[in-house]
PDB file of N, CA and C in Angstrom:
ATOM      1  N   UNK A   1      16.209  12.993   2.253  1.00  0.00           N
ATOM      2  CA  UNK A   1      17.124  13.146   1.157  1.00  0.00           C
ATOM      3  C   UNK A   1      16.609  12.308  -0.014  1.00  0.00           C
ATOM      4  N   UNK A   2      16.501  13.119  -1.125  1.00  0.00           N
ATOM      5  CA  UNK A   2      15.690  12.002  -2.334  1.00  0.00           C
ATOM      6  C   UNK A   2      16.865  11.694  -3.270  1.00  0.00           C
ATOM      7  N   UNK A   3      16.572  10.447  -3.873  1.00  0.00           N
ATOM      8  CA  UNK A   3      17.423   9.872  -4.735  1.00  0.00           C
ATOM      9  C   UNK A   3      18.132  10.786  -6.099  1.00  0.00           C
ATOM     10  N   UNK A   4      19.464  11.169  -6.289  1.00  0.00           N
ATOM     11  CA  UNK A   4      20.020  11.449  -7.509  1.00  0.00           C
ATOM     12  C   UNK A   4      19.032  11.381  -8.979  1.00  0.00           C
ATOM     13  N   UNK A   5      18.731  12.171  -9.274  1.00  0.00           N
ATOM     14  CA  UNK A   5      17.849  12.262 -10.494  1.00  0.00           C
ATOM     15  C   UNK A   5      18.873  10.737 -11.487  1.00  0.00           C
ATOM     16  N   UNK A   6      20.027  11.247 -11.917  1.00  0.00           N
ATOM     17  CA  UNK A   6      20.936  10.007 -13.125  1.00  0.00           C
ATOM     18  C   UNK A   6      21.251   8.852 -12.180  1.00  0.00           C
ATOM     19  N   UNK A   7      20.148   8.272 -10.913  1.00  0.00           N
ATOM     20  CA  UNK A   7      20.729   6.735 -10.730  1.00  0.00           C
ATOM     21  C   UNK A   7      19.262   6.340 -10.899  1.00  0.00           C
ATOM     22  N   UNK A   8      19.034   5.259 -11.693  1.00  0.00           N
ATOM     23  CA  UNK A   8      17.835   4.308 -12.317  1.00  0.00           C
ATOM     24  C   UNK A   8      17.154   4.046 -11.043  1.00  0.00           C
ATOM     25  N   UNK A   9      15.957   3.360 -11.092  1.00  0.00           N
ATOM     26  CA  UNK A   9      14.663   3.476  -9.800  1.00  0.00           C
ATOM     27  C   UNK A   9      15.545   1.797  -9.270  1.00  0.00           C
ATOM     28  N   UNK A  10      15.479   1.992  -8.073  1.00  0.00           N
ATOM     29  CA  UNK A  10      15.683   0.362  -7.268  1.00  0.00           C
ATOM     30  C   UNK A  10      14.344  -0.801  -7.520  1.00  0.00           C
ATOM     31  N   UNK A  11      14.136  -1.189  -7.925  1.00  0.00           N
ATOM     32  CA  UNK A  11      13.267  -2.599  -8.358  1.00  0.00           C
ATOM     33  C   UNK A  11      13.417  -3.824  -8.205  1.00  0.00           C
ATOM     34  N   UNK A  12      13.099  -3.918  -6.655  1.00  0.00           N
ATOM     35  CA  UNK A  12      13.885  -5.944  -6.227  1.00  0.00           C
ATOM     36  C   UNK A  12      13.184  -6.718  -7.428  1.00  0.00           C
ATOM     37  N   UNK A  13      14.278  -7.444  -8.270  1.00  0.00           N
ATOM     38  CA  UNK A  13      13.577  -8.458  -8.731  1.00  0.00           C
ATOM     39  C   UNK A  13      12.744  -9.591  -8.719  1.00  0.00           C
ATOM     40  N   UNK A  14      12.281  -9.500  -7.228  1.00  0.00           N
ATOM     41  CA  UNK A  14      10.950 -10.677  -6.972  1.00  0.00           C
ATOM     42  C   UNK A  14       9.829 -10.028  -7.356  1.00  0.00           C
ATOM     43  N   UNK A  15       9.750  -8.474  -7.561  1.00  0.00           N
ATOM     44  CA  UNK A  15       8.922  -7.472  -8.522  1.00  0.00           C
ATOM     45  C   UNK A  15       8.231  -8.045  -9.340  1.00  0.00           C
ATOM     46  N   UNK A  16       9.229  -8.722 -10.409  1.00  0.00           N
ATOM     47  CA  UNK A  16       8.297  -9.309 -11.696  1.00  0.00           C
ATOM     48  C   UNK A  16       8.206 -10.593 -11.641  1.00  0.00           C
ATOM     49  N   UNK A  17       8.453 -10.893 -10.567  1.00  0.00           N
ATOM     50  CA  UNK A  17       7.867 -12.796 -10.207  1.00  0.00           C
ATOM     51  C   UNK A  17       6.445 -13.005 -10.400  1.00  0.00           C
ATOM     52  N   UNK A  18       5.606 -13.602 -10.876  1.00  0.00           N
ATOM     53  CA  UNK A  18       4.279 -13.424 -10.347  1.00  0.00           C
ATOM     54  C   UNK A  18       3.454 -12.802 -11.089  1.00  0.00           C
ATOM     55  N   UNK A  19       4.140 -11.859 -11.780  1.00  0.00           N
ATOM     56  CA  UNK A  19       3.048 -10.756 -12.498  1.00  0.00           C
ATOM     57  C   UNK A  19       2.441 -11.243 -13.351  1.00  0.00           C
ATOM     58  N   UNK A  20       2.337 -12.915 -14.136  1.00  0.00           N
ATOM     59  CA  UNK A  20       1.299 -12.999 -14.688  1.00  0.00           C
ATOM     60  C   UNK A  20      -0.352 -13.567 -13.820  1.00  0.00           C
ATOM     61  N   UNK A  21      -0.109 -13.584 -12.986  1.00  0.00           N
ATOM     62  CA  UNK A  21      -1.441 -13.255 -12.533  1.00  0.00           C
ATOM     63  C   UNK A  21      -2.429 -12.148 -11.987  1.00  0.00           C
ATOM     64  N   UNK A  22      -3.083 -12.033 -11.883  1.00  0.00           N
ATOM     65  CA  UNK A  22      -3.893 -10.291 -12.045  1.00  0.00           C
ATOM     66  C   UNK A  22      -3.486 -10.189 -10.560  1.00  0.00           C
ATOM     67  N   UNK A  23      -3.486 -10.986  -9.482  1.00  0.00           N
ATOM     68  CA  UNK A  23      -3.194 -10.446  -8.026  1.00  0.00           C
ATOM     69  C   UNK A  23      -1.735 -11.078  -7.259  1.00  0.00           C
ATOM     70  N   UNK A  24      -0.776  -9.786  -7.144  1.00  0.00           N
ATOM     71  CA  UNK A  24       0.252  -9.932  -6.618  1.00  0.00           C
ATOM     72  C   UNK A  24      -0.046  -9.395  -5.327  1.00  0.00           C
ATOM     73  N   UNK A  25       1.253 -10.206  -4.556  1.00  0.00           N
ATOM     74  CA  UNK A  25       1.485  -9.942  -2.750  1.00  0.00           C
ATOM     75  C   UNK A  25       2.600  -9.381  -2.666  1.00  0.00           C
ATOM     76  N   UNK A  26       3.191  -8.040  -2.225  1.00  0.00           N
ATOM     77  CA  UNK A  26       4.064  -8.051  -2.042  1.00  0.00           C
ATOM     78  C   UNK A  26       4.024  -7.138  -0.514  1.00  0.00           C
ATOM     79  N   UNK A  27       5.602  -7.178   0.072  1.00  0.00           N
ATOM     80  CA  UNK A  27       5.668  -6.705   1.361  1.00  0.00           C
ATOM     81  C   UNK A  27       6.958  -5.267   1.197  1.00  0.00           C
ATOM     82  N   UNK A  28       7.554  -5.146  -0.018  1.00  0.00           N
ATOM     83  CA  UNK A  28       8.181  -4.144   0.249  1.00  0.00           C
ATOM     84  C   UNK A  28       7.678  -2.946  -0.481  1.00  0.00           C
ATOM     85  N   UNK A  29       7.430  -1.975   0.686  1.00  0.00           N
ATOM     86  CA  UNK A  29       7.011  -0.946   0.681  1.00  0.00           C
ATOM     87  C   UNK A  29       7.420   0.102  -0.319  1.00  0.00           C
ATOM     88  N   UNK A  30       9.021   0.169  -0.720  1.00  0.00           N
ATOM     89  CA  UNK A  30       9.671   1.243  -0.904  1.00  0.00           C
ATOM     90  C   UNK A  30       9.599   0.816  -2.750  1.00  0.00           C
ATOM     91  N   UNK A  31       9.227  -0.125  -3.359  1.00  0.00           N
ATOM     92  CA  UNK A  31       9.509  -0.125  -4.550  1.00  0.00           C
ATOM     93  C   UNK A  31       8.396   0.341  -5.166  1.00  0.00           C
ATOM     94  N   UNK A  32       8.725   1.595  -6.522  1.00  0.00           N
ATOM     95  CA  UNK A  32       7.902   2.065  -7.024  1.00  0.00           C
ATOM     96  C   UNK A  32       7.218   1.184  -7.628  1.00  0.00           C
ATOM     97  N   UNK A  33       5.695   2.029  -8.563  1.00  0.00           N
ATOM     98  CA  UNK A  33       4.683   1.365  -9.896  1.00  0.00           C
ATOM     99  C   UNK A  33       5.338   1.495 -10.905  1.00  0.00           C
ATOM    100  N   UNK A  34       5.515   0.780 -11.422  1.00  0.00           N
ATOM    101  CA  UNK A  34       5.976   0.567 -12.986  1.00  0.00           C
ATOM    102  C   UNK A  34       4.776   0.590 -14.561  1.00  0.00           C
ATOM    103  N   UNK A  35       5.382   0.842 -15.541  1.00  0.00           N
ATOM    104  CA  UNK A  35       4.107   0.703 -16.257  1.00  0.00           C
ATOM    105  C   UNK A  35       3.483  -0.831 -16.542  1.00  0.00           C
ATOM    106  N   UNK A  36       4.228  -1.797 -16.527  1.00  0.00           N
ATOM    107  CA  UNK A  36       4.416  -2.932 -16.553  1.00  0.00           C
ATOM    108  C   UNK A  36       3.410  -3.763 -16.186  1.00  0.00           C
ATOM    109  N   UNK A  37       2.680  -3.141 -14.818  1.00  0.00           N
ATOM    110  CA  UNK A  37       1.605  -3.666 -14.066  1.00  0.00           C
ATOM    111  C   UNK A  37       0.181  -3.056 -14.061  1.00  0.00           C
ATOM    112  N   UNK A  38       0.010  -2.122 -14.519  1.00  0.00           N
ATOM    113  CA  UNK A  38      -1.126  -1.165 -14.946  1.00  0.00           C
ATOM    114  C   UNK A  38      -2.209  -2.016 -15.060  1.00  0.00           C
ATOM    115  N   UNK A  39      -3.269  -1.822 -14.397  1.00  0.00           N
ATOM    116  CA  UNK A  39      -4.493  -2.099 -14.451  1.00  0.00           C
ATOM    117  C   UNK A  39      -4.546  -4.080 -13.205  1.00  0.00           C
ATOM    118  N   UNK A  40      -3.294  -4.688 -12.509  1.00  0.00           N
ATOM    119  CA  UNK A  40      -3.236  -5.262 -11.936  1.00  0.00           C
ATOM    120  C   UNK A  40      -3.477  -5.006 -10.615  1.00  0.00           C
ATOM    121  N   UNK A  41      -3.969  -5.665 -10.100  1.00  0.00           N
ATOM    122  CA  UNK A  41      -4.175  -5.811  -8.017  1.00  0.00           C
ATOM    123  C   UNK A  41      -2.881  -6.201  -7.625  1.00  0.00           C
ATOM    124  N   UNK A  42      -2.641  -5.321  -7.016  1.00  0.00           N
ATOM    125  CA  UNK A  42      -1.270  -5.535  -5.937  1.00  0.00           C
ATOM    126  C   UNK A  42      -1.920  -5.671  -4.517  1.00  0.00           C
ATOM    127  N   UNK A  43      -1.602  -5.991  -3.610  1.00  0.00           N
ATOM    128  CA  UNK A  43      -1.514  -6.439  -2.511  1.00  0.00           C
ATOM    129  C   UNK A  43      -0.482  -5.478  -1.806  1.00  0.00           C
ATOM    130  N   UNK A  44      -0.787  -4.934  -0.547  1.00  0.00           N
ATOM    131  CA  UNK A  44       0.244  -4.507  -0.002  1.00  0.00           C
ATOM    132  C   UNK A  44       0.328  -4.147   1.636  1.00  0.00           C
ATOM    133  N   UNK A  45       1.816  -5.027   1.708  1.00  0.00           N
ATOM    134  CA  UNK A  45       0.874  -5.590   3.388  1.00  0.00           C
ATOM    135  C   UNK A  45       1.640  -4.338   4.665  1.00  0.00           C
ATOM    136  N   UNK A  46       1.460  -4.135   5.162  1.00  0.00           N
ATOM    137  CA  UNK A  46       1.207  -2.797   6.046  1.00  0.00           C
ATOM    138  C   UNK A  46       2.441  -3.281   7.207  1.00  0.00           C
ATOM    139  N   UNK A  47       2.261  -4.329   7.866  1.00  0.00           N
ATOM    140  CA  UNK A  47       2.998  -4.758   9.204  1.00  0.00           C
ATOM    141  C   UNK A  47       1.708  -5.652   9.935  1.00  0.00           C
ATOM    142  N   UNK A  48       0.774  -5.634   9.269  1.00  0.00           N
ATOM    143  CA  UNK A  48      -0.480  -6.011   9.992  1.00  0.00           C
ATOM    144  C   UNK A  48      -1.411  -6.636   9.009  1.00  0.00           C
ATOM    145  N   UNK A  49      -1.871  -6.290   8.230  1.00  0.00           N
ATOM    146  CA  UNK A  49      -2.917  -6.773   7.284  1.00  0.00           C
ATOM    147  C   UNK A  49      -2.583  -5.830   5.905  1.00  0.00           C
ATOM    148  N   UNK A  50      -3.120  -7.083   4.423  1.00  0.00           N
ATOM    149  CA  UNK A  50      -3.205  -6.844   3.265  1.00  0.00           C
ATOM    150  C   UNK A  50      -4.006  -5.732   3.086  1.00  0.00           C
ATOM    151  N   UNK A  51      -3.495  -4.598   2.192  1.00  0.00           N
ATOM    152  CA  UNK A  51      -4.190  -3.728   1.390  1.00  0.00           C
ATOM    153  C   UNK A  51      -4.768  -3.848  -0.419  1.00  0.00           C
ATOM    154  N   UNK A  52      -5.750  -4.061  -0.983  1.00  0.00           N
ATOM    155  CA  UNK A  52      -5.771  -4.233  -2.028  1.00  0.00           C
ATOM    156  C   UNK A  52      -5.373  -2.635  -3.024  1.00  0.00           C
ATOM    157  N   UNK A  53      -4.545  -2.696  -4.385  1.00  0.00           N
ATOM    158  CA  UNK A  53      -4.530  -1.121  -4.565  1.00  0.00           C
ATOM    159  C   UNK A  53      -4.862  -1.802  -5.718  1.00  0.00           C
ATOM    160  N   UNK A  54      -5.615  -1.317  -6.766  1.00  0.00           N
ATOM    161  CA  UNK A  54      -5.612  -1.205  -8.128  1.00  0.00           C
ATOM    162  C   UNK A  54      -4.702  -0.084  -9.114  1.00  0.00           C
ATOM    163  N   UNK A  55      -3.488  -0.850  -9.782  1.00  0.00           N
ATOM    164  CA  UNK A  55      -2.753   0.019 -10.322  1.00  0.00           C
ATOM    165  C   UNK A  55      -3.147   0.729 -11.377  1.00  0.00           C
ATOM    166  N   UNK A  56      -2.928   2.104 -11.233  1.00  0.00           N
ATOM    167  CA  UNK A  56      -3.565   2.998 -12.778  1.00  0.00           C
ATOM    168  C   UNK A  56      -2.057   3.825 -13.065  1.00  0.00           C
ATOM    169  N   UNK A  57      -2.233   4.481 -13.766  1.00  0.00           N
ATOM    170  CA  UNK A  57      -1.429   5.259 -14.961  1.00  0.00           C
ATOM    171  C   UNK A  57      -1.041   6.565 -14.049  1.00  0.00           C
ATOM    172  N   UNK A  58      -2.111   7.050 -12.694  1.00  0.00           N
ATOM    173  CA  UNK A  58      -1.522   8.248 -11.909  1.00  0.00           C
ATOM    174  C   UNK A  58      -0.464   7.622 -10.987  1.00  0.00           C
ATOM    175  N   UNK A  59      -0.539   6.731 -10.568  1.00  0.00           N
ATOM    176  CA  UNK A  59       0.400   6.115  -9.784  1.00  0.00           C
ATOM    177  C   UNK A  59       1.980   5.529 -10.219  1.00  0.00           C
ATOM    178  N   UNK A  60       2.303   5.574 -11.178  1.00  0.00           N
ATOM    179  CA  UNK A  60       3.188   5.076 -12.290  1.00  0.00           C
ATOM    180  C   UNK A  60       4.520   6.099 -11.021  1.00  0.00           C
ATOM    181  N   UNK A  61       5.718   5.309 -11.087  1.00  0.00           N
ATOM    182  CA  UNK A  61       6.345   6.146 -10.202  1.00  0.00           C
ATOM    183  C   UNK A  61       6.424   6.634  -8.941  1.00  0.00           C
ATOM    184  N   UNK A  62       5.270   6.210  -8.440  1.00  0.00           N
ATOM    185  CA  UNK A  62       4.821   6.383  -6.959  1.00  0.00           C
ATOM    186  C   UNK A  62       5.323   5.145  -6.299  1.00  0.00           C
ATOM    187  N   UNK A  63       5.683   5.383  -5.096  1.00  0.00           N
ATOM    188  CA  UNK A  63       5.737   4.602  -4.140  1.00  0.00           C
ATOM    189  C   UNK A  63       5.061   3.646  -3.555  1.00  0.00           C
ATOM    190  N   UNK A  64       4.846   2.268  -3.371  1.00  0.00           N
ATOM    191  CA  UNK A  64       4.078   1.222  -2.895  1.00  0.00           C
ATOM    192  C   UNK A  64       3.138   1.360  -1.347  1.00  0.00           C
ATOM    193  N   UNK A  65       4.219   2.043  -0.218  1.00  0.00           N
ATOM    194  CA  UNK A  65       3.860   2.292   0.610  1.00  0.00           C
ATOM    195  C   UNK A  65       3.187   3.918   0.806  1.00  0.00           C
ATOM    196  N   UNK A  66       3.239   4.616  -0.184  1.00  0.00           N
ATOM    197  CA  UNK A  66       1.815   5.566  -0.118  1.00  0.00           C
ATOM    198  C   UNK A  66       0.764   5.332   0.340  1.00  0.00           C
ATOM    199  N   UNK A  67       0.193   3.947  -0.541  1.00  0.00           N
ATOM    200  CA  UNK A  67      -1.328   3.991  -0.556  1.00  0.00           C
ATOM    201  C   UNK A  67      -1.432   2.991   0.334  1.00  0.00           C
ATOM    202  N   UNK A  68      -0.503   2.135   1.598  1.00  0.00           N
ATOM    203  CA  UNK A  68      -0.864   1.185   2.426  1.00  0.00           C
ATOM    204  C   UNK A  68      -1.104   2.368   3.628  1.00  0.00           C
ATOM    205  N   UNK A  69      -2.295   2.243   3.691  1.00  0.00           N
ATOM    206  CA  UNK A  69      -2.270   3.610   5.491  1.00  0.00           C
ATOM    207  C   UNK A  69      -1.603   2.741   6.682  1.00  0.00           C
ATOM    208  N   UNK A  70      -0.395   3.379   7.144  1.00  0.00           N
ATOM    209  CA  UNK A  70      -0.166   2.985   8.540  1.00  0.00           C
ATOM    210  C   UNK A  70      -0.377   2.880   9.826  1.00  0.00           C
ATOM    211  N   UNK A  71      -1.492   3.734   9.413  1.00  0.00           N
ATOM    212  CA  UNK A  71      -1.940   4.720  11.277  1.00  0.00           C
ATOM    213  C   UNK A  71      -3.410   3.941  11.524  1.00  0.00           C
ATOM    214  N   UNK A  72      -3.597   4.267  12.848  1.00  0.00           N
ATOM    215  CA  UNK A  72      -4.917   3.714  13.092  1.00  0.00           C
ATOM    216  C   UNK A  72      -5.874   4.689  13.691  1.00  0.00           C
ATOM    217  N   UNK A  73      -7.425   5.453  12.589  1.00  0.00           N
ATOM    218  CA  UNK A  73      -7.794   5.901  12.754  1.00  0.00           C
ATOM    219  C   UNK A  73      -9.189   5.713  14.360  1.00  0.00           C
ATOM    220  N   UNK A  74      -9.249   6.319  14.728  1.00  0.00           N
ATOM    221  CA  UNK A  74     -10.016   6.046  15.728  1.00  0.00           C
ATOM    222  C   UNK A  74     -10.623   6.436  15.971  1.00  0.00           C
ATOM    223  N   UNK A  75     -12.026   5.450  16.708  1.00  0.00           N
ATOM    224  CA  UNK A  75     -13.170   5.085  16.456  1.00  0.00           C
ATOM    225  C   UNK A  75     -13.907   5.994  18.332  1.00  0.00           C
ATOM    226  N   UNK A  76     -14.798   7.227  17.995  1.00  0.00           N
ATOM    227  CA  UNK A  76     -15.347   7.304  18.999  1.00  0.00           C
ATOM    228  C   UNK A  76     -16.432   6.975  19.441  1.00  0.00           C
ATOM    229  N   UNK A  77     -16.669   6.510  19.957  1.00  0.00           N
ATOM    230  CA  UNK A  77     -18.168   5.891  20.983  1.00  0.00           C
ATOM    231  C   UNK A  77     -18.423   6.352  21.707  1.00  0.00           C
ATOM    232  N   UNK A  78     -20.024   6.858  21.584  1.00  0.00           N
ATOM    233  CA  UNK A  78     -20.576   8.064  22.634  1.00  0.00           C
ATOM    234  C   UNK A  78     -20.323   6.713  23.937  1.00  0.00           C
ATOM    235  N   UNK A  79     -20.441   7.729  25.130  1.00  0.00           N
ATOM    236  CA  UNK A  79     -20.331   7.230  26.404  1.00  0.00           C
ATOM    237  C   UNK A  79     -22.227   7.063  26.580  1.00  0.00           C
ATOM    238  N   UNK A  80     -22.419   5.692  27.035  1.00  0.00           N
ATOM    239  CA  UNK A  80     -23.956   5.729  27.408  1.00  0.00           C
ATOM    240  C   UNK A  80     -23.750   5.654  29.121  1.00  0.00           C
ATOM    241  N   UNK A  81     -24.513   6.954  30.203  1.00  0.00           N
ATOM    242  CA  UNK A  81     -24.650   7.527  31.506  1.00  0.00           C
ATOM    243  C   UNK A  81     -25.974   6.430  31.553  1.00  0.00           C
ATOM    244  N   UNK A  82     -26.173   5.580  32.692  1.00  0.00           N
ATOM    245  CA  UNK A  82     -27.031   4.987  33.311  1.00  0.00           C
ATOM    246  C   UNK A  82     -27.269   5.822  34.600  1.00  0.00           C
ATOM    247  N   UNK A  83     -28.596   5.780  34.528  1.00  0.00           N
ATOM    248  CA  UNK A  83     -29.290   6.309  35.657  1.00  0.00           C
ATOM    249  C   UNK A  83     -29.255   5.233  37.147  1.00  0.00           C
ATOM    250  N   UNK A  84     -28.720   6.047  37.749  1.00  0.00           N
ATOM    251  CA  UNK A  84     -28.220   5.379  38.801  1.00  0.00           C
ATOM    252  C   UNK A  84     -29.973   4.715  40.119  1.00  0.00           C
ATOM    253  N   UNK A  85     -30.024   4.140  40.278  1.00  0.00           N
ATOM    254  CA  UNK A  85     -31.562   4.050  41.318  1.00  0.00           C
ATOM    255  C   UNK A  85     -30.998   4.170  42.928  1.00  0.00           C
ATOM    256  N   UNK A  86     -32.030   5.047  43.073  1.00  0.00           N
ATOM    257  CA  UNK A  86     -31.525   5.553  44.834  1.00  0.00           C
ATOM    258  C   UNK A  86     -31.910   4.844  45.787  1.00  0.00           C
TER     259      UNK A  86
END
């Protein structure tokens, strides 16, 4: 269910704590990009480890937790068969 077009975007105010330095940390996922921060390093931490995102102008409105990947892609390794001696 997506948010009412006429209610304003949710933006915790610890949002603009911080922002004068080029690299912010933050952990909540659900708050959009603002124009505010454009061209700053956000940080964005997954449940597990920091993601670095560089904010641009396509992302404006997007969601924080888009660009943190949650899943864990996985890694195959051929099987090495040893020759057994009789």
């Amino acid at each position: 269910m997506s948010r009412s077009a006429w209610k304003p975007l949710h933006i915790h105010p610890q949002y603009f704590e911080g922002s004068q330095s080029n690299e912010i940390k933050r952990q909540n996922r659900s708050t959009p990009f603002i124009k505010k921060i454009i061209g700053q390093s956000i940080y964005i931490y997954n449940g597990i480890r920091w993601y670095m995102i560089t904010v641009s102008e396509e992302r404006i409105g997007q969601s924080m937790g888009q660009f943190a990947p949650t899943r864990h892609q996985p890694i195959y390794i051929k099987k090495v068969i040893k020759n057994k001696k009789k």
